[in-house]
Structure formats: structure tokens, C-alpha cells
N, C-alpha and C. Protein backbone atom coordinates (compact mmCIF):
# COMPACT_ATOMS: atom_id res chain seq x y z
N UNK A 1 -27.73 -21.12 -35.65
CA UNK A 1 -29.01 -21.65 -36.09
C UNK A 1 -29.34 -22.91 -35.32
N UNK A 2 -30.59 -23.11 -34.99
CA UNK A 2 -30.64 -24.32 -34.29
C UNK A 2 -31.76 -25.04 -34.97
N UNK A 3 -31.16 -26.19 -36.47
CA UNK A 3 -31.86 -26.98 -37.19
C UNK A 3 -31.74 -25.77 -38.71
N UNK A 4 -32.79 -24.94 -38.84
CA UNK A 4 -33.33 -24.14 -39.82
C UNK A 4 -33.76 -22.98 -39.12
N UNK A 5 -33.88 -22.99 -37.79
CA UNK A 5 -34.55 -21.61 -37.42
C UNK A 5 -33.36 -20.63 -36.84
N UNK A 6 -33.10 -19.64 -37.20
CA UNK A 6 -32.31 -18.52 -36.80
C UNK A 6 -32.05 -18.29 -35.25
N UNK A 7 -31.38 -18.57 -34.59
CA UNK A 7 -31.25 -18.09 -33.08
C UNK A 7 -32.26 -16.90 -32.87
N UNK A 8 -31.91 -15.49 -33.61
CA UNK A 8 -33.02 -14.56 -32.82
C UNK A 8 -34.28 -14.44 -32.68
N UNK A 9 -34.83 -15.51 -34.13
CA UNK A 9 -36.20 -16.34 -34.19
C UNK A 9 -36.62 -16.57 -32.87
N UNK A 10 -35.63 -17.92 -32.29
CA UNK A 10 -35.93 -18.58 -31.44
C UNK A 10 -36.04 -18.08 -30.02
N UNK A 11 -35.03 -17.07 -29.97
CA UNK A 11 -35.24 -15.88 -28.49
C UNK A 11 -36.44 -15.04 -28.69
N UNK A 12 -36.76 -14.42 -30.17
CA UNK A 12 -38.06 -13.70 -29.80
C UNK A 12 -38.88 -14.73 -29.80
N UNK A 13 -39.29 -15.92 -30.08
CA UNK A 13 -40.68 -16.81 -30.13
C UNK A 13 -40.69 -17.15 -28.61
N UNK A 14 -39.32 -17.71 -27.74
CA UNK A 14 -39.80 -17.47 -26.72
C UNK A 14 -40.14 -16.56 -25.83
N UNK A 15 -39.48 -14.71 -25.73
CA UNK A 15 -39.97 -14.02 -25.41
C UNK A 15 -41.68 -13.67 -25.53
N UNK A 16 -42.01 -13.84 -26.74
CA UNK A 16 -43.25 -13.49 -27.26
C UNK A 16 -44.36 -14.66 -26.25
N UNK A 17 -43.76 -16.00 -26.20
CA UNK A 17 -44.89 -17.11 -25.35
C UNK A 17 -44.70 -16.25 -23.89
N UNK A 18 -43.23 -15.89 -23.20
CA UNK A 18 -43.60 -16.25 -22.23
C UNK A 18 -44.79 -15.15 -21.87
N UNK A 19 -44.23 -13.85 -22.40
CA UNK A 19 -45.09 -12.28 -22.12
C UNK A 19 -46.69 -12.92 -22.66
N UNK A 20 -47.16 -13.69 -23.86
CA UNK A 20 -48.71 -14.14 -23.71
C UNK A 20 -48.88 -15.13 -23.00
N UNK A 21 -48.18 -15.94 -22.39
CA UNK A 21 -48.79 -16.92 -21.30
C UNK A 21 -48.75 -15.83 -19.85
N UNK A 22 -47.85 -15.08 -19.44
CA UNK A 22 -48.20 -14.52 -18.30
C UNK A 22 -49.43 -13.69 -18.43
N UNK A 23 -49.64 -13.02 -19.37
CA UNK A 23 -51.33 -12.44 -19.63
C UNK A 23 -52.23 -13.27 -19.35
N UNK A 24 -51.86 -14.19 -20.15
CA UNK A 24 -53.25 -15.33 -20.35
C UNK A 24 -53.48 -16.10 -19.08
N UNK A 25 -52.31 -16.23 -18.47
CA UNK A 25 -52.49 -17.02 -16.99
C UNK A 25 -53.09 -16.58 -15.95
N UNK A 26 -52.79 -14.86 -15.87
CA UNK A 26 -53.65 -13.79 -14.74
C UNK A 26 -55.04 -13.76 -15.57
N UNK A 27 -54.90 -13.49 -16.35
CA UNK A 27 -56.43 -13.21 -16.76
C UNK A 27 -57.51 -14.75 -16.75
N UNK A 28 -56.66 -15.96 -17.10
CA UNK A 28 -57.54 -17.30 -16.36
C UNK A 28 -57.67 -17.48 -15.08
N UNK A 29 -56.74 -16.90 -14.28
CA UNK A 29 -56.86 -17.48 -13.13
C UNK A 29 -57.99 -16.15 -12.23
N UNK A 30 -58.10 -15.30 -13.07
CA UNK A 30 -59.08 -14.43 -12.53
C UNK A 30 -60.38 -14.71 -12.32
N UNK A 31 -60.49 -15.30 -14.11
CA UNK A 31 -61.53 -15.12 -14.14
C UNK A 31 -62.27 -17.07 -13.82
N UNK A 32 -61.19 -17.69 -13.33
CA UNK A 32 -61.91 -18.92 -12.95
C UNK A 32 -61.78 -19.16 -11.24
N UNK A 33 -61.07 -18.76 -11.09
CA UNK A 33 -60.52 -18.74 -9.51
C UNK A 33 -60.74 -17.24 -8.51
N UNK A 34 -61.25 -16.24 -9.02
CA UNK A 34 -61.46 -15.10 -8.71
C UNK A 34 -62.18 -14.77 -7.75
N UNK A 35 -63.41 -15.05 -7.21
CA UNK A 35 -64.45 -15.06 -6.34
C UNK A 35 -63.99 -16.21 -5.48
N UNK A 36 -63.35 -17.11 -5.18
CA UNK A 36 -63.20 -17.84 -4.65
C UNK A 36 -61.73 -17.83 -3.36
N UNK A 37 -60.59 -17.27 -4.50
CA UNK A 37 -59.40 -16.86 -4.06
C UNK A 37 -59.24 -15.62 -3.80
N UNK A 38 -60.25 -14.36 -4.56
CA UNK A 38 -59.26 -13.20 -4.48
C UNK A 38 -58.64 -12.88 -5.45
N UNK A 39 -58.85 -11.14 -6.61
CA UNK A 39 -58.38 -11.40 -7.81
C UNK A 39 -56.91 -11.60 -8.16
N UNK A 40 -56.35 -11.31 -6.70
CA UNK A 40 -54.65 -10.90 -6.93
C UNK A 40 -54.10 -12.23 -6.46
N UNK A 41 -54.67 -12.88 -5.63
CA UNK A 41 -54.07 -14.24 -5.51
C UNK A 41 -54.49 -15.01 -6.37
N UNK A 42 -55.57 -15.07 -7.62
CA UNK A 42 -55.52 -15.82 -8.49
C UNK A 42 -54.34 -15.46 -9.91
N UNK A 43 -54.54 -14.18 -9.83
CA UNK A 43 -53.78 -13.21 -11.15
C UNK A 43 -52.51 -13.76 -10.74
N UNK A 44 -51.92 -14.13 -9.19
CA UNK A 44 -50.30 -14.63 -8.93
C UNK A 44 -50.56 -15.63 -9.43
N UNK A 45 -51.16 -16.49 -8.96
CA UNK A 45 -51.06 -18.11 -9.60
C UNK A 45 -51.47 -18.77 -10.57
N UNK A 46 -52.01 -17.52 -11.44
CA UNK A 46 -52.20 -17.87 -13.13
C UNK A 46 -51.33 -17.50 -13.79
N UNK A 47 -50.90 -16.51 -13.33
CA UNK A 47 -49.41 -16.15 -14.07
C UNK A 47 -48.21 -16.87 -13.80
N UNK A 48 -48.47 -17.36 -12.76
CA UNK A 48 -47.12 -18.33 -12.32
C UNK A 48 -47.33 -19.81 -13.20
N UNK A 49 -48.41 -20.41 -13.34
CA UNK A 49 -48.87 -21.76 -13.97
C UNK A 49 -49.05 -21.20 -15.28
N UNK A 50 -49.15 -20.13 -15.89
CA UNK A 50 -49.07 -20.10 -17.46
C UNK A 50 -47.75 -19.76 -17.42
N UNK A 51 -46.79 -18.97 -16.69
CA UNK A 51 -45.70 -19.14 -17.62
C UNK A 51 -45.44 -20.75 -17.81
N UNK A 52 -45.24 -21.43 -16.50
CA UNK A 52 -45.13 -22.62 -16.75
C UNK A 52 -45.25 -23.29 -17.75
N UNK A 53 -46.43 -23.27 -18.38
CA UNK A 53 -46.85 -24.20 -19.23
C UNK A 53 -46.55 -23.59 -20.52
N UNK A 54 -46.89 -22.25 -20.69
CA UNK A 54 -46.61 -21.79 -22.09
C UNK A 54 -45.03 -21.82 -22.16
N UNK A 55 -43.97 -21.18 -21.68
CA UNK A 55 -42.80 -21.33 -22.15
C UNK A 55 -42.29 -23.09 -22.28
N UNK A 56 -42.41 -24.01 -21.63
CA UNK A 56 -42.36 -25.37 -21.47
C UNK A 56 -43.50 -25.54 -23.44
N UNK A 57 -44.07 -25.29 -23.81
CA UNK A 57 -44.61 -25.67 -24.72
C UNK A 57 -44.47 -24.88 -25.60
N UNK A 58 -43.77 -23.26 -26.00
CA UNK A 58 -43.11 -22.62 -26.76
C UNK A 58 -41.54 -23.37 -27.49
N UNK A 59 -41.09 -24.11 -26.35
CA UNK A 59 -39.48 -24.00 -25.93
C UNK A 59 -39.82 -25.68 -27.24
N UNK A 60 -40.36 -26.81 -26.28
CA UNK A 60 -40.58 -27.76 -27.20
C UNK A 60 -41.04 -27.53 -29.28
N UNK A 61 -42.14 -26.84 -29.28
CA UNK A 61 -42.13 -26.38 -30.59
C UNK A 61 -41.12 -25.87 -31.43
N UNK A 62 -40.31 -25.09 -30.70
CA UNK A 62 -39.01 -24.72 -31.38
C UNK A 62 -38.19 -26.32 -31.66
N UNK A 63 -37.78 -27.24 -30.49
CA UNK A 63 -36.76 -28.38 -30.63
C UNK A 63 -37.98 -28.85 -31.75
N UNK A 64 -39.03 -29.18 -31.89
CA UNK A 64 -39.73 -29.88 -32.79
C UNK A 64 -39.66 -29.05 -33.87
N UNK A 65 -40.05 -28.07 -34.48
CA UNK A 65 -39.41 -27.26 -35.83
C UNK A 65 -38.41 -27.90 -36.22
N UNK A 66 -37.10 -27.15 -35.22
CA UNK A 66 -35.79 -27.66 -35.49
C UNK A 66 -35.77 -28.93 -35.84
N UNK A 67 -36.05 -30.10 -35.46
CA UNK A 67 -36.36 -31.26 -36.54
C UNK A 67 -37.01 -32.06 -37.47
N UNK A 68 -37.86 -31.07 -37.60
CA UNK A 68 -38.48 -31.43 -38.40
C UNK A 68 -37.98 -30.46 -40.02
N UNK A 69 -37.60 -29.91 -39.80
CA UNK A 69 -37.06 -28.58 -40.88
C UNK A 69 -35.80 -29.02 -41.58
């Protein structure tokens, strides 16, 4: 357990961010960078900058649960 939350909690919550930040990152970077870059070179580098950010901000919410719980 890490704090109150169950280990397999914590492996599926981050599975679950990283698989919707890589969606969410191709599909922003499409649709803001798309006409400009190219849909497949934006869809790479939205998916590359949302995993980034979403697992990095999945991963923290868990250590913050965990102490706060």
C-alpha cells in the first residue's frame, strides 16, 4: 500500500493517465498544430508532450492522496 491507496490502484490510475494523455496529446496537437506541421508530426508531438505531462501529474496525485489519506 502506498499511504491508503492499494498498489494495483496505483498501477491502474497510472496506466489509465498515461493511455488518456497519449489520446489527448495526438488529438491536441492535431488539432492546434495540424495545418501548420502536418497531422502526423503534430499527433507525434502531442502524444509525446501529453504523456509527459499527464503521467508527471497522474504520478504526483497519487504521492499527494497518499498523504493526505
Amino acid at each position: 500500500m502506498i499511504g491508503n491507496i492499494p498498489i494495483g490502484a496505483a498501477i491502474l490510475a497510472l496506466i489509465a493517465g498515461f493511455v488518456a494523455s497519449l489520446a489527448g496529446g495526438a488529438f491536441g496537437g492535431v488539432l492546434t498544430g495540424g495545418k501548420a506541421l502536418g497531422t502526423e508530426l503534430a499527433a507525434y508531438m502531442g502524444s509525446f508532450y501529453g504523456v509527459v505531462a499527464g503521467t508527471a501529474g497522474v504520478l504526483i496525485g497519487i504521492i499527494v492522496s497518499a498523504f493526505i489519506g
